[in-house]
N, C-alpha and C. Protein backbone atom coordinates (compact mmCIF):
# COMPACT_ATOMS: atom_id res chain seq x y z
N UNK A 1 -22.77 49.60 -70.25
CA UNK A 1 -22.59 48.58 -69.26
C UNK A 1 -22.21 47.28 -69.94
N UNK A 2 -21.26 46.75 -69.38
CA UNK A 2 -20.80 45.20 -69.92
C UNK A 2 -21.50 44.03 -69.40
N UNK A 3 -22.11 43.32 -69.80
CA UNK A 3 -22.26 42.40 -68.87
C UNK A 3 -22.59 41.11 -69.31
N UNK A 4 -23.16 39.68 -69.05
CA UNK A 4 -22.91 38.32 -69.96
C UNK A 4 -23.55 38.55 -71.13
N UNK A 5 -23.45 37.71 -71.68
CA UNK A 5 -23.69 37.88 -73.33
C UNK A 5 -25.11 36.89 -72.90
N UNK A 6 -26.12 36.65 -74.43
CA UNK A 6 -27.26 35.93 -74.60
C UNK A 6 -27.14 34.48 -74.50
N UNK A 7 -28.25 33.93 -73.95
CA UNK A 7 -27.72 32.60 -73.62
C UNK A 7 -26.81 31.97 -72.04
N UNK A 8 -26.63 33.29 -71.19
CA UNK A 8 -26.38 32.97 -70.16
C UNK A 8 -26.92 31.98 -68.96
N UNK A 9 -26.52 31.11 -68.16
CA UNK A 9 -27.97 30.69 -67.12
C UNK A 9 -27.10 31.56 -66.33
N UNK A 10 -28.78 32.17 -65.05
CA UNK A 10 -28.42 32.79 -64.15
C UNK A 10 -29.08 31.58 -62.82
N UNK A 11 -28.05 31.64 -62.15
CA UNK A 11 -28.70 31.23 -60.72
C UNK A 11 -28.75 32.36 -59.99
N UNK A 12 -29.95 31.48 -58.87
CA UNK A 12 -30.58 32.37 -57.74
C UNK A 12 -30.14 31.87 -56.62
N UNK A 13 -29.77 32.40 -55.34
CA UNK A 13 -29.21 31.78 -54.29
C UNK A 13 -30.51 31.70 -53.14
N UNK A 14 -31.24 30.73 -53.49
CA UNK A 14 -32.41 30.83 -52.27
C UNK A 14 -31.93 31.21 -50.94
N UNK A 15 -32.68 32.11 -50.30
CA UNK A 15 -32.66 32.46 -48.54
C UNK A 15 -31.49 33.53 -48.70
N UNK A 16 -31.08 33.75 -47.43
CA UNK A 16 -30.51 35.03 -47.23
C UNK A 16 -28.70 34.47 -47.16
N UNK A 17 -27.87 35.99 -47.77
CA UNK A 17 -26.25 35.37 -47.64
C UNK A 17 -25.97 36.66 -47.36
N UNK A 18 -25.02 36.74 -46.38
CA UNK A 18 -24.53 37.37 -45.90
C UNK A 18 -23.31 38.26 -46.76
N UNK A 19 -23.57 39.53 -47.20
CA UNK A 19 -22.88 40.07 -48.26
C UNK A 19 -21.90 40.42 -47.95
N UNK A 20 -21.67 40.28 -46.92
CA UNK A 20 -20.23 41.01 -46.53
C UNK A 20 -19.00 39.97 -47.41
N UNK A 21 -19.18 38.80 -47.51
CA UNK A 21 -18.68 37.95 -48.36
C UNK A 21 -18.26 38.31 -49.65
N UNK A 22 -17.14 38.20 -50.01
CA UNK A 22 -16.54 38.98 -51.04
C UNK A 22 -16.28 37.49 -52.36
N UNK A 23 -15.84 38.01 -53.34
CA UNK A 23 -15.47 36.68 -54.61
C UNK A 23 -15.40 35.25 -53.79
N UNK A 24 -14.34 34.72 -53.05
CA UNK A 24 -13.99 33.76 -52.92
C UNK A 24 -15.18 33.29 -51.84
N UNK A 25 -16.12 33.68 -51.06
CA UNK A 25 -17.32 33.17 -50.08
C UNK A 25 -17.74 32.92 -50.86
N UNK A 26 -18.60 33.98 -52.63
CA UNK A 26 -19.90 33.65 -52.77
C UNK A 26 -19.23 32.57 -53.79
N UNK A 27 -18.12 32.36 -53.91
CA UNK A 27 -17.86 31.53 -55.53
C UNK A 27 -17.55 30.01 -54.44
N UNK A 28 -17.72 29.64 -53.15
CA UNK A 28 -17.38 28.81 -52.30
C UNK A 28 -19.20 28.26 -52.47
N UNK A 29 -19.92 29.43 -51.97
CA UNK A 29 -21.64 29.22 -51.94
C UNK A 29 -22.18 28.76 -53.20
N UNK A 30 -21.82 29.00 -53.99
CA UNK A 30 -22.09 28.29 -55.76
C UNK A 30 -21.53 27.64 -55.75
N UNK A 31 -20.55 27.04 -55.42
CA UNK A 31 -19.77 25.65 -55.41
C UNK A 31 -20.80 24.56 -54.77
N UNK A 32 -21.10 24.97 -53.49
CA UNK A 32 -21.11 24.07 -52.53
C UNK A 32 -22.84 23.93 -52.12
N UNK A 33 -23.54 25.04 -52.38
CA UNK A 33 -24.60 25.61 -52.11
C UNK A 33 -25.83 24.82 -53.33
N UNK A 34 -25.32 25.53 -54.66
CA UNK A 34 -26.02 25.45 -55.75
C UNK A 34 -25.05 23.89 -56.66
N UNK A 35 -24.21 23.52 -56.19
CA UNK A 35 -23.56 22.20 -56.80
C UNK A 35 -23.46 22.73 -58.07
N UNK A 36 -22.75 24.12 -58.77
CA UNK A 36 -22.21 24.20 -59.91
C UNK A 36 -20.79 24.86 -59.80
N UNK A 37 -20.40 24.85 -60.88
CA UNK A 37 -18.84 25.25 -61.18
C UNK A 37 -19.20 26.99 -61.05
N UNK A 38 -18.50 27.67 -60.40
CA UNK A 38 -18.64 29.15 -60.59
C UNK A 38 -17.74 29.87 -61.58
N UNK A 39 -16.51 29.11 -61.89
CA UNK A 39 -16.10 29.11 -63.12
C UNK A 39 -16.82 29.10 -64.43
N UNK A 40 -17.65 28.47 -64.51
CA UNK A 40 -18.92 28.14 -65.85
C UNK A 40 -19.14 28.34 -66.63
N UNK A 41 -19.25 30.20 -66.37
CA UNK A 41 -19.63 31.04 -67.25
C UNK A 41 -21.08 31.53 -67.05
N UNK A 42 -21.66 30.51 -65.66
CA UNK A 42 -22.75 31.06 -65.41
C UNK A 42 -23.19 32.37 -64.42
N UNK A 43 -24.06 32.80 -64.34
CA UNK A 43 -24.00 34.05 -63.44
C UNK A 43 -24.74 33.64 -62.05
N UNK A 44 -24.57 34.03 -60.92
CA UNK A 44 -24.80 33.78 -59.72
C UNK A 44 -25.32 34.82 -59.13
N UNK A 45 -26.69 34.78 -58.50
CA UNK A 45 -27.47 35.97 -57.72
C UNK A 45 -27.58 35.43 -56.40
N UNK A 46 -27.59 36.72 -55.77
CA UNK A 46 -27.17 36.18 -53.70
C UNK A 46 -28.30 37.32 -53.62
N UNK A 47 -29.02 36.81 -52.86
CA UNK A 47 -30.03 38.53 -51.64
C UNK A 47 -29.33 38.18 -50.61
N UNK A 48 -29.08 39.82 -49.97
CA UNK A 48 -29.30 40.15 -49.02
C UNK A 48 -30.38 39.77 -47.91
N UNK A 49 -29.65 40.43 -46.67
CA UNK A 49 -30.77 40.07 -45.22
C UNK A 49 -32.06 40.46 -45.91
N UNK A 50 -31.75 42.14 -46.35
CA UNK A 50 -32.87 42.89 -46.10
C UNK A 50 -33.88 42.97 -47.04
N UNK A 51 -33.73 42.36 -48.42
CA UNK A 51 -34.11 41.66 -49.72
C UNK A 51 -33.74 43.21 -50.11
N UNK A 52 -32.89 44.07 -49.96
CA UNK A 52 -33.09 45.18 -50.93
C UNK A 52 -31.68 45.29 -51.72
N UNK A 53 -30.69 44.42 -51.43
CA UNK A 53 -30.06 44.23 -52.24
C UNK A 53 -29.27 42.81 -52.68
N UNK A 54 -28.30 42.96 -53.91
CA UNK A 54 -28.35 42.07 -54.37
C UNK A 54 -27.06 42.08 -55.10
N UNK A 55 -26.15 40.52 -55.16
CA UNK A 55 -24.69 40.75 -56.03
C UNK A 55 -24.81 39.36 -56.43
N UNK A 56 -24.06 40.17 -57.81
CA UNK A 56 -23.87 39.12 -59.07
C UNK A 56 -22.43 38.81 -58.94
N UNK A 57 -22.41 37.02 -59.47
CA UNK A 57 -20.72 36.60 -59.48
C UNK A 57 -21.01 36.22 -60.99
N UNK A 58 -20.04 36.47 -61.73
CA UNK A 58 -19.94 36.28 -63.06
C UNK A 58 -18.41 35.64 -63.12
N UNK A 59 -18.02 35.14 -64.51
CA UNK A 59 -16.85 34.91 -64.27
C UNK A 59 -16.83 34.97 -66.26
N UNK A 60 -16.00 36.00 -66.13
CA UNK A 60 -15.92 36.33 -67.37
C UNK A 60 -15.12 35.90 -68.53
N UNK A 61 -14.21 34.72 -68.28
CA UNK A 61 -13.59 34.27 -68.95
C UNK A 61 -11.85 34.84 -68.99
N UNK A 62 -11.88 35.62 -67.59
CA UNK A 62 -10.54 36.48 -67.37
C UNK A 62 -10.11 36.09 -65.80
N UNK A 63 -11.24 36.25 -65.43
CA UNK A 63 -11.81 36.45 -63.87
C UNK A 63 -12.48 36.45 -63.51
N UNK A 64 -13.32 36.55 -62.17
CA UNK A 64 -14.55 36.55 -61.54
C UNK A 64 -14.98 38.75 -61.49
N UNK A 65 -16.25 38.78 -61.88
CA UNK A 65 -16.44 40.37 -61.83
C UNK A 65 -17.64 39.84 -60.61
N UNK A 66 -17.75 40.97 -59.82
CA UNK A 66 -19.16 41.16 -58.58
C UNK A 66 -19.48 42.27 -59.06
N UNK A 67 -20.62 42.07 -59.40
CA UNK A 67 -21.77 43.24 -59.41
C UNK A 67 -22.89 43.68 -58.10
């Protein structure tokens, strides 16, 4: 598995986001939400309604990856 290197910050997206939201929603919600660059290099965590799941925005220095 690939994924950020050591030294990453991860944010948490308090309360619930609606996952149907694809790259450009949740990288709009870290913009606007959490007041950071989603570009960064930092990693971004969203829950779900149902708290049972969960997606990562990364931005890897190519592009944005969702986990």
């Amino acid at each position: 598995m690939i994924g950020p290197g050591t030294g990453v910050r991860v944010y948490l997206a308090c309360g619930v986001t609606d996952l149907r939201k694809r790259i450009a929603g949740l990288a709009a919600l870290a913009q606007d939400g959490l007041r950071q660059k989603p570009a960064s290099g930092a990693e971004f965590a969203f829950r779900g309604r149902r708290g049972d799941r969960i997606e990562h925005l990364f931005w890897d220095g190519q592009g944005f990856c969702l986990y």
